[in-house]
Protein backbone atom coordinates (compact mmCIF):
# COMPACT_ATOMS: atom_id res chain seq x y z
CA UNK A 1 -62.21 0.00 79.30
CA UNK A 2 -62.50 -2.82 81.69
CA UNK A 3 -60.01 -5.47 82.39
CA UNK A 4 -62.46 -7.97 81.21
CA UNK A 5 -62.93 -6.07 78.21
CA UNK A 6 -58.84 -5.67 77.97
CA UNK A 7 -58.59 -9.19 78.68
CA UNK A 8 -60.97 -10.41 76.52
CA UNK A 9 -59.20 -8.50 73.76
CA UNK A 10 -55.87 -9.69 74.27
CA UNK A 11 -57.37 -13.19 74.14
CA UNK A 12 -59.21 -12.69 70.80
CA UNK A 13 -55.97 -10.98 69.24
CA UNK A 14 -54.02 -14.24 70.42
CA UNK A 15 -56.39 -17.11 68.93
CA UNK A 16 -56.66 -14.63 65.33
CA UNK A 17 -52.44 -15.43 65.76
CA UNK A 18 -52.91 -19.04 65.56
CA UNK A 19 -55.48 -19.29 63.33
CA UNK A 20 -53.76 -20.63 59.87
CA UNK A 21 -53.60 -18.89 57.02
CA UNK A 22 -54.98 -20.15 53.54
CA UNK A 23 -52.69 -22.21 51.43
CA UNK A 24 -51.07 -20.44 48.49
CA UNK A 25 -51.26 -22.39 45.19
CA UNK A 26 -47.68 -21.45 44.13
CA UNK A 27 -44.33 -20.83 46.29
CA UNK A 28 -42.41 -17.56 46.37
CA UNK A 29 -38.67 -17.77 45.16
CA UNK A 30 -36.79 -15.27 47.48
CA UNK A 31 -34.06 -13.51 45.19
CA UNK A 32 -30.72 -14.06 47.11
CA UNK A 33 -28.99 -11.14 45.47
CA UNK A 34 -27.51 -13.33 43.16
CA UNK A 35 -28.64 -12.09 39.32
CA UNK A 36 -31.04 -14.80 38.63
CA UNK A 37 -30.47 -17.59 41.30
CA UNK A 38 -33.06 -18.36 43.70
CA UNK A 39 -34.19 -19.98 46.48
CA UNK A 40 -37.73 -21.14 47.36
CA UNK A 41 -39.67 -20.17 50.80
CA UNK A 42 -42.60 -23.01 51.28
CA UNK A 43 -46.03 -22.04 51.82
CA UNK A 44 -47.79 -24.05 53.91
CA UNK A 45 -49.20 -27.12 52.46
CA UNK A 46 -46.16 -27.34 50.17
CA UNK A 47 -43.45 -30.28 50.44
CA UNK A 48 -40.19 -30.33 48.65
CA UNK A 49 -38.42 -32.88 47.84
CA UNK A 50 -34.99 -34.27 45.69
CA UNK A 51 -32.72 -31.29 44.95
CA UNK A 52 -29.74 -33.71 45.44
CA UNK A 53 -26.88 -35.52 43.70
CA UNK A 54 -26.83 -38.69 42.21
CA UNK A 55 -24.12 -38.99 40.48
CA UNK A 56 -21.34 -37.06 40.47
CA UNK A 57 -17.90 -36.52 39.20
CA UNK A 58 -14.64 -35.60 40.68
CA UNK A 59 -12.70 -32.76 38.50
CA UNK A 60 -9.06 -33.84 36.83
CA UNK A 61 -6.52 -32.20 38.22
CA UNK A 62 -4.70 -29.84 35.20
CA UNK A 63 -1.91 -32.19 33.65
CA UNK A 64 0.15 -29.24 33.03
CA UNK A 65 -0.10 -28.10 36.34
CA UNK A 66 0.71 -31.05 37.62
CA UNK A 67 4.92 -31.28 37.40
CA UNK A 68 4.53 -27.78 39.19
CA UNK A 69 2.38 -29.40 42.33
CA UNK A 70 1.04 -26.29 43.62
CA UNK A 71 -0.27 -25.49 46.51
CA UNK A 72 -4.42 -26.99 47.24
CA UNK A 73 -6.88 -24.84 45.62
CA UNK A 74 -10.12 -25.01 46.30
CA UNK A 75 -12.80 -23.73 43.92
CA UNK A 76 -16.35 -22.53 44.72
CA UNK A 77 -18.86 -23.39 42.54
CA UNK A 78 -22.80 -22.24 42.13
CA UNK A 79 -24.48 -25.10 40.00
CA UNK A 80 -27.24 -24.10 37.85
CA UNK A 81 -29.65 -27.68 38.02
CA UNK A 82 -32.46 -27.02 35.80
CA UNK A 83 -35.78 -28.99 36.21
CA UNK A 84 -34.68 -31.85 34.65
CA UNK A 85 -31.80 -32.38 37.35
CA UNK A 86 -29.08 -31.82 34.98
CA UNK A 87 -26.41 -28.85 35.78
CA UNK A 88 -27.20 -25.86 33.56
CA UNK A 89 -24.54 -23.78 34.40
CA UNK A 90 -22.06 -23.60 36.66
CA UNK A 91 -20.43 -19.93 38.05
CA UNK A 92 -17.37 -19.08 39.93
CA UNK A 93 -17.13 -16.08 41.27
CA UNK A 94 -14.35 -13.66 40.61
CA UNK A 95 -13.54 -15.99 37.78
CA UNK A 96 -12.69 -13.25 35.20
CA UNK A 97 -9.50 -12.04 37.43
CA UNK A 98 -8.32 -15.35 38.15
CA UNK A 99 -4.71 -15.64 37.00
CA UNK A 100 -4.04 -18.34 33.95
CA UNK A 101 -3.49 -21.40 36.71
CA UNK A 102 -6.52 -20.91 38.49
CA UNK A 103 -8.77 -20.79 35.33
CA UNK A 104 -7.36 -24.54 34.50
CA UNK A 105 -8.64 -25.36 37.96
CA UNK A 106 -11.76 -23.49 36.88
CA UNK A 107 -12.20 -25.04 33.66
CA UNK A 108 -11.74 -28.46 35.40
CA UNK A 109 -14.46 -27.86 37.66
CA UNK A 110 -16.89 -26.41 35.13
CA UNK A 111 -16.02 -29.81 33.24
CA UNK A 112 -16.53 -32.12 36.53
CA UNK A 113 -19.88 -29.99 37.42
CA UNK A 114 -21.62 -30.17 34.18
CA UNK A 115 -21.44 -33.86 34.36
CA UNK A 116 -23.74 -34.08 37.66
CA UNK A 117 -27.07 -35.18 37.89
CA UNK A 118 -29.74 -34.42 40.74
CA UNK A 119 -32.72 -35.81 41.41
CA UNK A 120 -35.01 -32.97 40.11
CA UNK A 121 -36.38 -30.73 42.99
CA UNK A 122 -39.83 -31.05 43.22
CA UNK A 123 -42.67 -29.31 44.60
CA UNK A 124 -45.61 -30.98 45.91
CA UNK A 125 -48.96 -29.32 47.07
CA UNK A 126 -51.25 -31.16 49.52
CA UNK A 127 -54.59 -30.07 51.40
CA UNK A 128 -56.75 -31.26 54.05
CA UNK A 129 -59.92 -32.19 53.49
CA UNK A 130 -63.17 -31.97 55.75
CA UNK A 131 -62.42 -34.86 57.94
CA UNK A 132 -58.73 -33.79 58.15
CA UNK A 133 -57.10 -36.45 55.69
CA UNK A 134 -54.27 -35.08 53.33
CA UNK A 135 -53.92 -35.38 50.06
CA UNK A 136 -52.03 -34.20 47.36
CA UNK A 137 -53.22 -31.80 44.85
CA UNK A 138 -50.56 -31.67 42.56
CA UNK A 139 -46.90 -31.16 42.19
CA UNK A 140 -44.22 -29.36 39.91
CA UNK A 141 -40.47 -29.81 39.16
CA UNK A 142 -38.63 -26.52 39.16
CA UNK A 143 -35.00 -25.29 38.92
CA UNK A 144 -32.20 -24.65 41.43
CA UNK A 145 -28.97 -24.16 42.47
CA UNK A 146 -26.38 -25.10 45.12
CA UNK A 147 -22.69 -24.25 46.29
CA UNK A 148 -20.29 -26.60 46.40
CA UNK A 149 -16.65 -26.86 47.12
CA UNK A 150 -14.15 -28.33 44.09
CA UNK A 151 -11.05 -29.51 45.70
CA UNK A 152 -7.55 -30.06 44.39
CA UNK A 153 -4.31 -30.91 45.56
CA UNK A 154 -0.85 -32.66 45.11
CA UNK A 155 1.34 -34.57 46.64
CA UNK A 156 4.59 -36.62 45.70
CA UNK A 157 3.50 -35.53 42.01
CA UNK A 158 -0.09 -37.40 42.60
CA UNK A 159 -3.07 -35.35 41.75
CA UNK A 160 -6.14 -35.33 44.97
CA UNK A 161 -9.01 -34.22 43.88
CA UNK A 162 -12.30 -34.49 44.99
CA UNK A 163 -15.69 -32.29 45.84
CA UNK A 164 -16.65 -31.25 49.52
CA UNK A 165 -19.98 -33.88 50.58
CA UNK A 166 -21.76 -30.79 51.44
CA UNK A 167 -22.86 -28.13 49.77
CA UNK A 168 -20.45 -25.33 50.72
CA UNK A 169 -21.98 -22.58 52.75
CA UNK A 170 -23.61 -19.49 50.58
């Protein structure tokens, strides 16, 4: 073969690499390993959008835990937000060998959590036409989850409580 031909080659194999692939009507959820919580990879021409808090409530610190002012404990939670934005469920892990204390702090973040409401994460698809213009071809709402950090503490006898701004890190 030639180095023309071997040039040639090379070129076509790079311009079939940036040629783009077709748009897939419906996103693939990735598994994370997780039983049934996923996340969503995009395909291309897909948007997402909400999938965050708007209104949320700090847990209550155990009142019988309270004269005792233990040390902080911080609680990691998976919310369950189905498509409606409202929390589902909400796991902890290791939660079933958690002494007696810790499932108070539990409890009181299961209570704080379920009480959240997210703007719904939705999905929208758009597509170019013939003269390049986008425009949306529809759109769906589906479920989701995200970690977050439950934080109590006190001091002086006071109860601190509140939830980490971000979500905490999977």
């Amino acid at each position: 073969m030639t180095t023309r031909a071997l040039l040639a080659a090379a070129i076509a194999l790079l311009l079939g690499a940036c040629a783009q692939t077709p748009n897939r009507s419906v996103s693939a959820p990735i598994n994370n390993g997780s039983n049934d919580t996923r996340h969503y990879q995009l395909a291309m021409g897909q948007v997402a959008s909400g999938g965050s808090p708007f209104q949320r409530v700090d847990p209550i610190y155990p009142p019988s835990l309270l004269p005792r002012c233990m040390l902080p404990v911080d609680v990691d939670a998976l919310l369950i937000v189905d498509t409606d934005g409202k929390v589902d469920e909400v796991r902890v892990a290791d939660e079933t060998q958690a002494d007696a204390a810790h499932k108070l702090f539990i409890s009181a973040t299961r209570e704080a959590a379920k009480q959240w409401q997210f703007n719904p994460l939705t999905i929208r698809y758009w597509t170019a036409d013939a003269n390049g213009e986008q425009h949306e071809t529809g759109s769906e709402t589906r479920p989701f989850s995200l970690r977050y950090t439950f934080h109590f503490e006190c001091r002086d006898g006071r109860a601190i409580t509140h939830t980490a701004d971000r979500p905490a890190q999977a």
